[in-house]
Protein backbone atom coordinates (compact mmCIF):
# COMPACT_ATOMS: atom_id res chain seq x y z
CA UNK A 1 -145.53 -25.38 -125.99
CA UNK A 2 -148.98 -24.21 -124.91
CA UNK A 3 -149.63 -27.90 -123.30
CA UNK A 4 -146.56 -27.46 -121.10
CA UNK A 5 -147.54 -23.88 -120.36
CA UNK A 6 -151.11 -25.08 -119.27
CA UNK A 7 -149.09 -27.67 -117.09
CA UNK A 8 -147.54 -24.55 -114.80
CA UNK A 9 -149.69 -22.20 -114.73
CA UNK A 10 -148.71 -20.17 -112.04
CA UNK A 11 -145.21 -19.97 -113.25
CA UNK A 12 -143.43 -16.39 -113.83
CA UNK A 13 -140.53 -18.00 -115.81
CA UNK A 14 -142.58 -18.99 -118.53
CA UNK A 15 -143.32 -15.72 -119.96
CA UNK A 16 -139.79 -15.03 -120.13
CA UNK A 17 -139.28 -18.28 -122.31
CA UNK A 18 -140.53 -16.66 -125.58
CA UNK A 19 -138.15 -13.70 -125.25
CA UNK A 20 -135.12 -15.96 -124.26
CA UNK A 21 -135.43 -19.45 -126.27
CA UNK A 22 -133.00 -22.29 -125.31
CA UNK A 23 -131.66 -20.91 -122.27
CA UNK A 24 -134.79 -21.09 -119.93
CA UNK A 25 -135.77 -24.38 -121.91
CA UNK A 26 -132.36 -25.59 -120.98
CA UNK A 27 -132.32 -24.30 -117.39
CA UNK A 28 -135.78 -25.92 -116.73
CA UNK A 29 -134.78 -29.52 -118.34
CA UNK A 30 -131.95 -29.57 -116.11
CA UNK A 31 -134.65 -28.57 -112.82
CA UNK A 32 -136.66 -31.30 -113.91
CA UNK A 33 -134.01 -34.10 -115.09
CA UNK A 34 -134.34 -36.01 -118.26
CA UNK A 35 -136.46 -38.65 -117.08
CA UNK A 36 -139.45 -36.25 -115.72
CA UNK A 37 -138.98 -33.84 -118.95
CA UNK A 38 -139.70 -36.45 -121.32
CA UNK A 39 -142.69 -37.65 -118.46
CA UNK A 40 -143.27 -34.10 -119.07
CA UNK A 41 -143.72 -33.27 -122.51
CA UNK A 42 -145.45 -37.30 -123.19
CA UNK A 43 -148.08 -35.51 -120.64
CA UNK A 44 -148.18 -32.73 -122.94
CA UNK A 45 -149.48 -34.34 -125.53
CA UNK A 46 -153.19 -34.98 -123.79
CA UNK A 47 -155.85 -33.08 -124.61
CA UNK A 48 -156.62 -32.73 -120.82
CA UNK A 49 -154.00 -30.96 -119.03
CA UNK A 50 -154.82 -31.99 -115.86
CA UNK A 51 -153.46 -35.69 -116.14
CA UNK A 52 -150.32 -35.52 -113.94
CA UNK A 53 -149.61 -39.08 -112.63
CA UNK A 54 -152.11 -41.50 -114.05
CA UNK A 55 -150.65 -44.22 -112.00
CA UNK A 56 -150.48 -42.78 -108.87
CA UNK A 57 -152.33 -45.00 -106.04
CA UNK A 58 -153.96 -43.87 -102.38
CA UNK A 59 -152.44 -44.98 -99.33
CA UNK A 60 -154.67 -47.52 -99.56
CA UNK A 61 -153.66 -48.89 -102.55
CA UNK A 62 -156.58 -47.99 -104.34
CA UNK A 63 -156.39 -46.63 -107.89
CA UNK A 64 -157.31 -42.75 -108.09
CA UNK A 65 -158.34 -40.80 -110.25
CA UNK A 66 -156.21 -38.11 -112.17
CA UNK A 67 -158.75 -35.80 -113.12
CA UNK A 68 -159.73 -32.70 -110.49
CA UNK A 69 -163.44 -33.46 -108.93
CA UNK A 70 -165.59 -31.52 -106.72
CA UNK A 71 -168.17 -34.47 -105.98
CA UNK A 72 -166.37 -35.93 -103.12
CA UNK A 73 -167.74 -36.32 -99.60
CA UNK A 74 -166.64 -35.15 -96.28
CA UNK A 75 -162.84 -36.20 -96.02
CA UNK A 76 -162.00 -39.38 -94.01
CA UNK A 77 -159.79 -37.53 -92.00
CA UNK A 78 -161.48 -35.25 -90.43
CA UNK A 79 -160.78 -36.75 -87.23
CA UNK A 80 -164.00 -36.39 -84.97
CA UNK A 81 -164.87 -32.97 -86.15
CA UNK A 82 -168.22 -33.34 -87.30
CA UNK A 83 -170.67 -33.13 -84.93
CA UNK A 84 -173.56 -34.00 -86.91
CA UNK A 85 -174.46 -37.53 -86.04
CA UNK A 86 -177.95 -37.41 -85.66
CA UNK A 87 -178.68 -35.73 -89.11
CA UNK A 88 -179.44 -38.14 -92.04
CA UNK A 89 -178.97 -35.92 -95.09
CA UNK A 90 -181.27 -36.88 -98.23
CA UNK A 91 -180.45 -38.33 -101.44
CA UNK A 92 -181.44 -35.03 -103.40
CA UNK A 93 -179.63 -33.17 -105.71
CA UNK A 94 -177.53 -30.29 -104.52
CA UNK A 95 -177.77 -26.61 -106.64
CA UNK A 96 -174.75 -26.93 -108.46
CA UNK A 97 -172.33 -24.57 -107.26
CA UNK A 98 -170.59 -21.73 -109.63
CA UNK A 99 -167.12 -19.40 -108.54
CA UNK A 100 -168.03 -15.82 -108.60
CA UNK A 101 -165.70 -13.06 -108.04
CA UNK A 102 -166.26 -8.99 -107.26
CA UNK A 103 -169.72 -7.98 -108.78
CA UNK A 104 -170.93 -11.76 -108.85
CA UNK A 105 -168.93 -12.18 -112.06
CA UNK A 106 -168.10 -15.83 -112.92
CA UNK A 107 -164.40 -17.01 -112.78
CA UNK A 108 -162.59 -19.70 -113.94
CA UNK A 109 -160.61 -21.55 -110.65
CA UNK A 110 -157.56 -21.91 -113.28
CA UNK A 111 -157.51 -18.74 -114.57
CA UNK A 112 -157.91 -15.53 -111.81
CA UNK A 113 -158.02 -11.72 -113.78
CA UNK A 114 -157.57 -8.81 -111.69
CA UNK A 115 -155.36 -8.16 -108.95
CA UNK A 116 -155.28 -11.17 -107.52
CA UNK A 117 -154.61 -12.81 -110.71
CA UNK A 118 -151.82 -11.11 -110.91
CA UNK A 119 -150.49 -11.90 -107.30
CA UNK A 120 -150.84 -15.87 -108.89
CA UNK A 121 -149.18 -15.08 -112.02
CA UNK A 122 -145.99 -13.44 -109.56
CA UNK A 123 -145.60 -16.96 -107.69
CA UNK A 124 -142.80 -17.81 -106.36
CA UNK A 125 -141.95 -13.74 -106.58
CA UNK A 126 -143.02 -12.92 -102.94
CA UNK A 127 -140.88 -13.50 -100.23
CA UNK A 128 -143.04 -15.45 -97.55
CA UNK A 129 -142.07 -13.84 -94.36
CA UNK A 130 -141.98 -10.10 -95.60
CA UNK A 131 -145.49 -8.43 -95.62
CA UNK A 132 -144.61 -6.80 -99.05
CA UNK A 133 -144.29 -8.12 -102.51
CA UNK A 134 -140.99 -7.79 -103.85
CA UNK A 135 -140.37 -8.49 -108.12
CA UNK A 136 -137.28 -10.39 -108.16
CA UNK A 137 -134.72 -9.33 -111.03
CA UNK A 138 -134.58 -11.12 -113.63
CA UNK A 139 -130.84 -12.09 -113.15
CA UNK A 140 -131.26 -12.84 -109.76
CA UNK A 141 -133.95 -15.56 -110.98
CA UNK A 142 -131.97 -16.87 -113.44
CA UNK A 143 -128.75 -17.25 -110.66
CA UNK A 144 -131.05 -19.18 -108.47
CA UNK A 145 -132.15 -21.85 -110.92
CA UNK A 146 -128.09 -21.92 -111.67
CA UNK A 147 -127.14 -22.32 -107.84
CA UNK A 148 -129.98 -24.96 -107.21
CA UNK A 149 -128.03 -27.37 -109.26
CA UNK A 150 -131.16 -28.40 -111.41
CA UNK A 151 -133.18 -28.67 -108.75
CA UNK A 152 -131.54 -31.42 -106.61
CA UNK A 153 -131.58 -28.92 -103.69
CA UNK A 154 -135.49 -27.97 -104.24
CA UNK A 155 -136.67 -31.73 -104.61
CA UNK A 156 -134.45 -33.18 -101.75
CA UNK A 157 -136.11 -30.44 -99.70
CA UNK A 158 -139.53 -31.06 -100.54
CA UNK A 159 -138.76 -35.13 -100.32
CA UNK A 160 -137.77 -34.43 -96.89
CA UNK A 161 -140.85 -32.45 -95.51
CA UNK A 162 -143.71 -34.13 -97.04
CA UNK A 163 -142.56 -37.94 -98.32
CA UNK A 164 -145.88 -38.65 -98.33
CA UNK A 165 -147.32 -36.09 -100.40
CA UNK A 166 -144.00 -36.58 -102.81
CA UNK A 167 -145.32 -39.73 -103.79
CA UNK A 168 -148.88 -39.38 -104.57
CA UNK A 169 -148.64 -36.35 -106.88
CA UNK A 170 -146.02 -34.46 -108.81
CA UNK A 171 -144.87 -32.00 -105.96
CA UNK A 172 -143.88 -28.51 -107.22
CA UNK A 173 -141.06 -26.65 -105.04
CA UNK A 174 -142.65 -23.68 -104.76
CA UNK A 175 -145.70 -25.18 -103.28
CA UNK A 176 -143.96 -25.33 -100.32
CA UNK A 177 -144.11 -21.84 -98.72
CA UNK A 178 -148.22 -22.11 -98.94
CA UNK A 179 -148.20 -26.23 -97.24
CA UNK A 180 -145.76 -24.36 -94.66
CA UNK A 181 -148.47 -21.84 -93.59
CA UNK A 182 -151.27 -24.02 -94.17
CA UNK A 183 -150.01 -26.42 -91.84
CA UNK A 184 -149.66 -24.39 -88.91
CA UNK A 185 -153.36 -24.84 -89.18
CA UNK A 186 -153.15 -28.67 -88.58
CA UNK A 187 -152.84 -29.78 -91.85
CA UNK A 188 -151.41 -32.78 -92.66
CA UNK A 189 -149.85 -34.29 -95.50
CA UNK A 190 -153.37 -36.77 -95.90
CA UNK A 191 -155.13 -33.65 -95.72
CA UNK A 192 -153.17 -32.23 -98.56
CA UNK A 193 -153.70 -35.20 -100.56
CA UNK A 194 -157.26 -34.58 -100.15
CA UNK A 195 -157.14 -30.71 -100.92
CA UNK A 196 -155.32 -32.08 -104.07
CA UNK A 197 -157.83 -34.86 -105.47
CA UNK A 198 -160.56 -32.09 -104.39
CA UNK A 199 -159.28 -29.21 -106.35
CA UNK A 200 -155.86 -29.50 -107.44
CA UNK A 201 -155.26 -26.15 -107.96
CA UNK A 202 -155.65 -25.25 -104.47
CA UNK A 203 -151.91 -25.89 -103.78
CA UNK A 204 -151.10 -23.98 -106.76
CA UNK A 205 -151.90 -20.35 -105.00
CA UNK A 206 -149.54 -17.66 -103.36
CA UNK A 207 -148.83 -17.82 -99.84
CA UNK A 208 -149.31 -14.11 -99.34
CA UNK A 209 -152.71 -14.23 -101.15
CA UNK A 210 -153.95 -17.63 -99.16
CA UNK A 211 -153.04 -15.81 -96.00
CA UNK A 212 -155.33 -12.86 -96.28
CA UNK A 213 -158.10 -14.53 -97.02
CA UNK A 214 -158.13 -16.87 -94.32
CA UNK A 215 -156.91 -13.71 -92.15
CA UNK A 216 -160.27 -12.39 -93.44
CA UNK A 217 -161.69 -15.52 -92.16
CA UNK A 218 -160.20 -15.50 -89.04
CA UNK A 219 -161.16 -11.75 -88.62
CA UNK A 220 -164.84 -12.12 -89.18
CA UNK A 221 -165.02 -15.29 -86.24
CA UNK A 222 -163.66 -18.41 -88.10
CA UNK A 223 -161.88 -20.14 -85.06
CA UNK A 224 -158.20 -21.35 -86.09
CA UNK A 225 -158.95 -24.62 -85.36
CA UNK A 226 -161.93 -24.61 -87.68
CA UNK A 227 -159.75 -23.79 -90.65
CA UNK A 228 -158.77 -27.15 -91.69
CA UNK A 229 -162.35 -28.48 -91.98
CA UNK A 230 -162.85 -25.92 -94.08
CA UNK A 231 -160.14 -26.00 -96.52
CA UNK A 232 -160.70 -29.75 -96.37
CA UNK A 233 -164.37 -29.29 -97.44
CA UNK A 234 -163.84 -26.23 -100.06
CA UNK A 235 -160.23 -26.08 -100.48
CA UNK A 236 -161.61 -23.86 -103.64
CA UNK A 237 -161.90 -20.98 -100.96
CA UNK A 238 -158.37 -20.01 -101.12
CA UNK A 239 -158.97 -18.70 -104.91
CA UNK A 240 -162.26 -16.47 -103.61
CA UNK A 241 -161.29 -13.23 -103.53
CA UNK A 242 -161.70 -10.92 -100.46
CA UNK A 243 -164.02 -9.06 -102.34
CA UNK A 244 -166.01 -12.16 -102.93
CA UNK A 245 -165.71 -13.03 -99.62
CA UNK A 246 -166.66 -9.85 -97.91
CA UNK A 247 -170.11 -9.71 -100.21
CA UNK A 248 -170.78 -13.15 -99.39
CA UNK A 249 -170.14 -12.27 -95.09
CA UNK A 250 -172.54 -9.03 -95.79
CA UNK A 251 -175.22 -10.88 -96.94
CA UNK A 252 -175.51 -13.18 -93.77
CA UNK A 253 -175.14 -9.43 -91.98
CA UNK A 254 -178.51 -8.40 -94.06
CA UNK A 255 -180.22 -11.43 -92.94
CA UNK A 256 -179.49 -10.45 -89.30
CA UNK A 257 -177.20 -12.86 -88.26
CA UNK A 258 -174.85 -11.55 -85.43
CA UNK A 259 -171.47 -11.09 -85.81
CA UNK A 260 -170.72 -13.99 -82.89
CA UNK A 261 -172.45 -16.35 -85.56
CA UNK A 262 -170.57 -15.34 -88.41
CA UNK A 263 -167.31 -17.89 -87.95
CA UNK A 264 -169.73 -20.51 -86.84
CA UNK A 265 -171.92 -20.43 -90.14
CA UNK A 266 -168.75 -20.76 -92.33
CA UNK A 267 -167.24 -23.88 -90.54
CA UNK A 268 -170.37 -25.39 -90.99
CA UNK A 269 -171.40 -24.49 -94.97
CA UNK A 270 -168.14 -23.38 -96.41
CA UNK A 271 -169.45 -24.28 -100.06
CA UNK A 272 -172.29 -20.99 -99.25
CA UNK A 273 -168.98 -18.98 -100.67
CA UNK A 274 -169.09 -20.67 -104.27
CA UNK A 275 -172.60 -19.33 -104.68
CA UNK A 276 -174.08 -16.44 -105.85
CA UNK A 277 -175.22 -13.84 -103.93
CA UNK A 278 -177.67 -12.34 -106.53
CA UNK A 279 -178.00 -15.39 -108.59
CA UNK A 280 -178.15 -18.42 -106.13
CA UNK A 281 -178.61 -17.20 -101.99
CA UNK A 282 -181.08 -14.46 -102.60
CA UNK A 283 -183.28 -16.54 -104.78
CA UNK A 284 -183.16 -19.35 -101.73
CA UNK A 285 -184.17 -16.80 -99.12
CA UNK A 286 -187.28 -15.49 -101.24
CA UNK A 287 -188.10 -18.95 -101.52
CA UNK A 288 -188.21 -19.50 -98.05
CA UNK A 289 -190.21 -16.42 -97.13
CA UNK A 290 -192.92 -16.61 -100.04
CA UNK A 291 -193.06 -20.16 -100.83
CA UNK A 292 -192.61 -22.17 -97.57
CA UNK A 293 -193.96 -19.85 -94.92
CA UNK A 294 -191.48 -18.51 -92.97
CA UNK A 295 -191.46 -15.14 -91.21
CA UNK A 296 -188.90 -12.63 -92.38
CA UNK A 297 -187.82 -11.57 -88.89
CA UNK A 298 -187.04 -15.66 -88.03
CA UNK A 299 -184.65 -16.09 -91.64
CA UNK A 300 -181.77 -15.34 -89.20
CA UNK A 301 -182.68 -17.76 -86.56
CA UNK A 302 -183.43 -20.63 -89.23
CA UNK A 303 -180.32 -19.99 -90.95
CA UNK A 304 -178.16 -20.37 -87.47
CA UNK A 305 -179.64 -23.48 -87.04
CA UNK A 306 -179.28 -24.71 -90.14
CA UNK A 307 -176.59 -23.12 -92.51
CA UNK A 308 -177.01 -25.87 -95.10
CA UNK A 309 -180.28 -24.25 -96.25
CA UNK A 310 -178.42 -22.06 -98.49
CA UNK A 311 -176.61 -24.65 -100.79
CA UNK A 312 -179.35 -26.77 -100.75
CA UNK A 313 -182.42 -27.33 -103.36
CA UNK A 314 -184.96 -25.92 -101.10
CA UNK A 315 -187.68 -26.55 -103.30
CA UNK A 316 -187.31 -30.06 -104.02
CA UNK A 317 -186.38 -30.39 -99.81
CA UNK A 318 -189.39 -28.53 -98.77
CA UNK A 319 -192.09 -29.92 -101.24
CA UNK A 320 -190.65 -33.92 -100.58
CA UNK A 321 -191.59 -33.14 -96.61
CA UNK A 322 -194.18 -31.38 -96.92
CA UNK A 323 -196.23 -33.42 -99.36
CA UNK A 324 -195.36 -36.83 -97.01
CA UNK A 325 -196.25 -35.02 -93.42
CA UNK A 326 -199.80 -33.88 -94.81
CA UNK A 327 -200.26 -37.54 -96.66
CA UNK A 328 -198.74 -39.35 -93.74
CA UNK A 329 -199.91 -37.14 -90.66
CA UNK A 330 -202.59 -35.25 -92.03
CA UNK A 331 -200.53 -32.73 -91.17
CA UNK A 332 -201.41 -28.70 -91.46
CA UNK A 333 -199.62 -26.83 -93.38
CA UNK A 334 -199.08 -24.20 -90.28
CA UNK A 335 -197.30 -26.82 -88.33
CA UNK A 336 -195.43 -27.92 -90.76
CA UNK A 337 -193.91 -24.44 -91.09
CA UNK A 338 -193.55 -24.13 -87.32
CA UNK A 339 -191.45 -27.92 -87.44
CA UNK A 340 -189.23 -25.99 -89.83
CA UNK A 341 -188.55 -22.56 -88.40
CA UNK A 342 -187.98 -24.38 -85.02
CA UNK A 343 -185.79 -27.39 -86.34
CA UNK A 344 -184.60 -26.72 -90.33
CA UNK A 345 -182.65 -29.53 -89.95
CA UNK A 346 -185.84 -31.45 -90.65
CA UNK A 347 -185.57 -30.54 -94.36
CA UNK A 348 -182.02 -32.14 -94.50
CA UNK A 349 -183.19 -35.51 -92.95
CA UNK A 350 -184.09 -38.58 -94.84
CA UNK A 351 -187.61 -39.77 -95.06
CA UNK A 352 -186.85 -43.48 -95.30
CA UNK A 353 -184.27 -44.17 -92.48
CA UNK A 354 -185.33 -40.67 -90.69
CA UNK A 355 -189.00 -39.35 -91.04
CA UNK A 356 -190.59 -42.51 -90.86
CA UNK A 357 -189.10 -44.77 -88.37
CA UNK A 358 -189.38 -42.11 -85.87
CA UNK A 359 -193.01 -41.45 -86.64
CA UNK A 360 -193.76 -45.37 -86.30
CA UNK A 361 -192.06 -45.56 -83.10
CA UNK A 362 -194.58 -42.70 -81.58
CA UNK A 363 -197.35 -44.77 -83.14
CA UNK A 364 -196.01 -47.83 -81.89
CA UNK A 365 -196.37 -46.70 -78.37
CA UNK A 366 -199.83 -46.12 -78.61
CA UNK A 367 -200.27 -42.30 -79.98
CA UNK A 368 -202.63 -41.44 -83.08
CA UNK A 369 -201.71 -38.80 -85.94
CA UNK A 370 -202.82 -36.20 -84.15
CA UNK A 371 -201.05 -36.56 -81.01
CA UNK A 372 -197.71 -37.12 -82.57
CA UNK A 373 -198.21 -34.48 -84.51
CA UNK A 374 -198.58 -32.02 -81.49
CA UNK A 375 -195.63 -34.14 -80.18
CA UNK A 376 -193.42 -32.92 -83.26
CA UNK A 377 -194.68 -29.25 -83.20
CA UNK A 378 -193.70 -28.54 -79.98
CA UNK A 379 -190.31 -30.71 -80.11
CA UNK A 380 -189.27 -30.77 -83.83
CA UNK A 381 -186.11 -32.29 -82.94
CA UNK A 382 -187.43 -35.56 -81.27
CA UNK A 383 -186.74 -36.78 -85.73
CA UNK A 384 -182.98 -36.32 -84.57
CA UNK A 385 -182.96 -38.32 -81.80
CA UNK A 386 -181.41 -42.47 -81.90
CA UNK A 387 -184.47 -44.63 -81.58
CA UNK A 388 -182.22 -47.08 -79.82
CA UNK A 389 -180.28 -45.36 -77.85
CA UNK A 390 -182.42 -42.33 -76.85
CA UNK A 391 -186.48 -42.35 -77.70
CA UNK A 392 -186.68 -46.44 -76.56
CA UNK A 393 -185.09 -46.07 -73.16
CA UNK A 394 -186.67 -42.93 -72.25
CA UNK A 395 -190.25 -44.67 -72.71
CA UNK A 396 -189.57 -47.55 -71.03
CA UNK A 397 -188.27 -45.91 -67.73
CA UNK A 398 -191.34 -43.38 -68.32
CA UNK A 399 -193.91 -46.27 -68.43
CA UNK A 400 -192.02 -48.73 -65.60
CA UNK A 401 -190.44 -46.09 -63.60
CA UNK A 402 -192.33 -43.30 -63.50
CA UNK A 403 -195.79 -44.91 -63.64
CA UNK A 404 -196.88 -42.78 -66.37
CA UNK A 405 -198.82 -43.42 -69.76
CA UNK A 406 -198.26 -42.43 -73.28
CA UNK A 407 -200.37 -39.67 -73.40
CA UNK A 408 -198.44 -37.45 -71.09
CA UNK A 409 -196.16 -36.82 -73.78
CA UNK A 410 -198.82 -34.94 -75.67
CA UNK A 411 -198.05 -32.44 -72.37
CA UNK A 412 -194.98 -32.39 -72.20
CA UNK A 413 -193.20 -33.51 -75.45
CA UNK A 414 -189.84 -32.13 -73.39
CA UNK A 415 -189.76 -34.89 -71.91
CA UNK A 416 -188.02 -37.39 -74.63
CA UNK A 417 -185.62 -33.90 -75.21
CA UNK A 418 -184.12 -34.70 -71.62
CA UNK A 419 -181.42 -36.60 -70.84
CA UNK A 420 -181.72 -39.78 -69.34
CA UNK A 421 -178.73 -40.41 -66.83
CA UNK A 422 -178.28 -36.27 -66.67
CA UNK A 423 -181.50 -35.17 -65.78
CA UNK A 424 -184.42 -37.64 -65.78
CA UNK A 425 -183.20 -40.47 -63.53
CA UNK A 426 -181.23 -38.45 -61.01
CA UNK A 427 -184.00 -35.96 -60.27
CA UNK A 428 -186.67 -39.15 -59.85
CA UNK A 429 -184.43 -41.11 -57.73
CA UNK A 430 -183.51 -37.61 -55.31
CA UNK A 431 -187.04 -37.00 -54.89
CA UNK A 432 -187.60 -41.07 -53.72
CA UNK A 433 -184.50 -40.90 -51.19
CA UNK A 434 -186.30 -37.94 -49.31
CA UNK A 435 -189.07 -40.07 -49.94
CA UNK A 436 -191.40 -36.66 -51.61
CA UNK A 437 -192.10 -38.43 -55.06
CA UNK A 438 -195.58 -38.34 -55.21
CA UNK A 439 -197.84 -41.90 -55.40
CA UNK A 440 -199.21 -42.64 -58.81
CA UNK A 441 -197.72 -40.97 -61.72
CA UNK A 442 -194.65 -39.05 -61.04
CA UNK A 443 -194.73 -35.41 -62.57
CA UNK A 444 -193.11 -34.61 -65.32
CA UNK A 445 -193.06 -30.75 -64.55
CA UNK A 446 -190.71 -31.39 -61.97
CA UNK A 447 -188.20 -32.45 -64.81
CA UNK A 448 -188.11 -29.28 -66.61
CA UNK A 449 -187.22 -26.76 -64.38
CA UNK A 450 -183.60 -25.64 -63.72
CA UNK A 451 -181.59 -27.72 -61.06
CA UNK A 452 -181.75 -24.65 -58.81
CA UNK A 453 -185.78 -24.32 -58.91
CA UNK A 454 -186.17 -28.07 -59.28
CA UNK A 455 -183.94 -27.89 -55.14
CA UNK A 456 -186.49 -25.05 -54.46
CA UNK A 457 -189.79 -26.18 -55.39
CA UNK A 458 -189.49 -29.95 -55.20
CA UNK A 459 -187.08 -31.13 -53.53
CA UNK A 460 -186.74 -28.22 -50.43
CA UNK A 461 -182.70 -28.75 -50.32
CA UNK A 462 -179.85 -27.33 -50.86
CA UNK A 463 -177.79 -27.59 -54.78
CA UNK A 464 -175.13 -28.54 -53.62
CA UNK A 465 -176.70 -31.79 -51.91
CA UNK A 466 -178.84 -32.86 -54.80
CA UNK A 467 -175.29 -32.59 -57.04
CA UNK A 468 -173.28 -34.64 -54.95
CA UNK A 469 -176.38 -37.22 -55.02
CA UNK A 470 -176.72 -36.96 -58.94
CA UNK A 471 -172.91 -37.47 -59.12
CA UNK A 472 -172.95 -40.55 -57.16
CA UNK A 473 -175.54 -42.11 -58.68
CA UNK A 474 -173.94 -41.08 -62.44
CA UNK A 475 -170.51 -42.77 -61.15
CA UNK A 476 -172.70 -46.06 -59.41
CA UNK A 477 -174.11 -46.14 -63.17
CA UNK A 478 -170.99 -45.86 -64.78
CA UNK A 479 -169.80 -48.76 -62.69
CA UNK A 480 -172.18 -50.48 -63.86
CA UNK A 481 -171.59 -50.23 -67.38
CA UNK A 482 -168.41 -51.02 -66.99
CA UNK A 483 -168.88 -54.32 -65.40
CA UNK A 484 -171.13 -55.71 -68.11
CA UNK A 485 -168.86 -54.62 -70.74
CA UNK A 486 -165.80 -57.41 -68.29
């Protein structure tokens, strides 16, 4: 009996079954049908309760697993909502992440105490569109099972919304009030597959108690349509309490991070909730301040730029690229700290395919150690940058087209932060049609200024007419394009 128990764990009925016997085991054979109640209690005989269809297949056809896992990586169907192309994230190992509830204590993600637990034991006891939490009587339970006609009514409903989702995993009724609401977000069955093989029991929890936490969410500067990446990435954040939630949102406060940032620093780190304030994000931030260098008054900024410095191993990061900078670069350990405080996303890129091809390009073109790196002190993020599509063009049309040499990068590094067809080329080509590009090298001051000063100081025109000559050109150039590609 306790292996079928462990199999429902959110459901009220069962504690009634001890007090009633036959009739609830009778009522919930004929919910199930004959053929899943023997599926059922063969299932219960496992030692892991988590085994639900051990032949169930992906869309793909591929074989998957029936155990819950938290290793995977970012969902395939995300759509094109990651925006982090350029980063190349490192092999390293991760902290491993614990749940923590009010006053950091641990929690199990099948088993919630305190009020909320309670709200989870009461499922399928709360009326989804009232605001209040109603106990159904007991009769009126038992008359619904009777009226549902052992469930034919329940599973042709839930057949009928999600097909999909029917046939990859054993699809509980009640689940549906919580997919409902969740997919006003922009969820989709796939995605709920994924939430599923992620952390099963994250379609297991009350509507009413998913809602205010992502309410909370929302109210603190989540953006609705950043909701399903998260839930997609830590679908384990619907079982955090508010409590937990609000501790973890206060520390970010401490750290000065503005309110306006708040939203933004969850849709980009939501696993920063399954760690510990005390035990796990303080420890990272001392870390940062005493062992790596940075200033207390710039945690905020670094941590903007980089969320992912919380749930990472900072130590083994920080000491990997430190120790190859100084041996490759003879780098100082001051600039090093500056690379990180300005770009922290250098700590997340690899060394192999990141760090080191771009530092051989800047060699290749003719600059020592020392010049490139004063090249990545000022402009940390030049390591983010496509060699190919980015660093390689912008040197050739600085060497061929604006007649300069190498070394007036060491000036200004800017330069290879620019872009090409936006801001580079346009402005060069202007200054040659009203024929005031200087002979010899052409200056690369003139590129960094806003459009407005660059019409002011350089060019002695109007906005609007360098625009309509930049937009030209950017269309010519498109046409271009477009011709090699027939």
């Amino acid at each position: 009996m306790a292996a079928i128990i462990s199999l429902y764990p959110y459901n009220p009925l069962l504690h009634l079954w001890t007090c009633s016997g036959s009739v609830f085991l009778k009522l919930e054979k004929q919910h199930l049908g004959s053929r899943r109640w023997n599926n059922l209690v063969e299932l219960a005989a496992h030692s892991n309760p988590k085994i639900l269809k051990t032949n169930r297949r992906s869309r793909y056809g591929q074989a998957l697993s029936p155990y819950d896992s938290d290793d995977g990586d970012d969902d395939e169907d995300m759509d094109d909502d990651d925006d982090n192309d350029d980063v190349w994230l490192s092999d390293e190992d991760f902290a491993e992440p614990t749940d923590f509830g009010v006053n950091s204590k641990r929690f199990k993600s099948h088993s919630i105490e305190g009020k909320d637990g309670q709200r989870e034991r009461e499922w399928g006891d709360r009326s989804y569109n009232n605001e209040r939490s109603t106990k159904m009587p007991r009769r009126e339970r038992v008359a619904l099972l009777q009226g549902n006609g052992s469930g034919k009514f329940g599973r042709n409903l839930k057949d009928k919304k999600y097909p999909l989702l029917s046939e990859e995993i054993v699809l509980d009724v009640r689940w549906l009030p919580l997919l409902d609401y969740l997919s006003t977000f922009g969820i989709k069955e796939s995605h709920f597959i994924q939430m599923y093989e992620r952390h099963m029991q994250s379609l297991q929890i009350n509507v009413c108690s998913a809602q205010e936490r992502l309410e909370y969410l929302l109210s603190v500067g989540v953006k609705h349509r950043d909701v399903r990446r998260i839930l997609l990435r830590q679908p384990q954040i619907l079982q955090y309490t508010v409590e937990n939630l609000k501790s973890h949102v206060a520390f970010l406060r401490d750290l000065g991070i503005p309110n306006s940032r708040i939203g933004q620093i969850i849709a980009v780190a939501p696993s920063f909730f399954s760690y510990s304030v005390e035990n796990s994000l303080r420890p990272t931030v001392r870390y940062l301040v005493e062992e790596v260098g940075i200033k207390e008054k710039d945690l905020g900024k670094v941590i903007q730029l980089s969320p992912q410095i919380l749930v990472q191993r900072i130590d083994i990061s920080w000491n990997t690229r430190y120790m190859f900078l100084t041996k490759e670069l003879g780098a100082p350990r001051d600039s090093i700290v500056k690379m990180v405080t300005k770009h922290p996303q250098l700590l997340h890129y690899s060394i192999d395919d990141g760090l080191l091809p771009r530092i051989n390009f800047l060699r290749s073109i003719g600059m020592k150690n020392s010049d490139v790196v004063k090249v990545l002190t000022s402009l940390t993020q030049v390591l983010s940058l496509s060699l190919e599509e980015n660093l390689k063009p912008k040197y050739l049309y600085l060497v061929n087209e604006l007649n300069n040499e190498v070394k007036s990068l060491t000036k200004y590094p800017m330069y290879l932060s620019l872009s090409l067809d936006q801001r580079i080329r346009p402005r060069h080509r202007f200054l040659v049609s009203l024929k005031k590009a200087p002979k010899g090298p052409f200056p690369l001051g003139s590129l960094v200024p806003t459009d407005e000063c660059f019409c002011h100081q350089w060019a002695g025109t109007s906005l609007d007419k360098y625009l309509a000559f930049r937009q030209r050109l950017l269309l010519k150039k498109f046409a271009e394009k477009y011709e090699r590609k027939m």
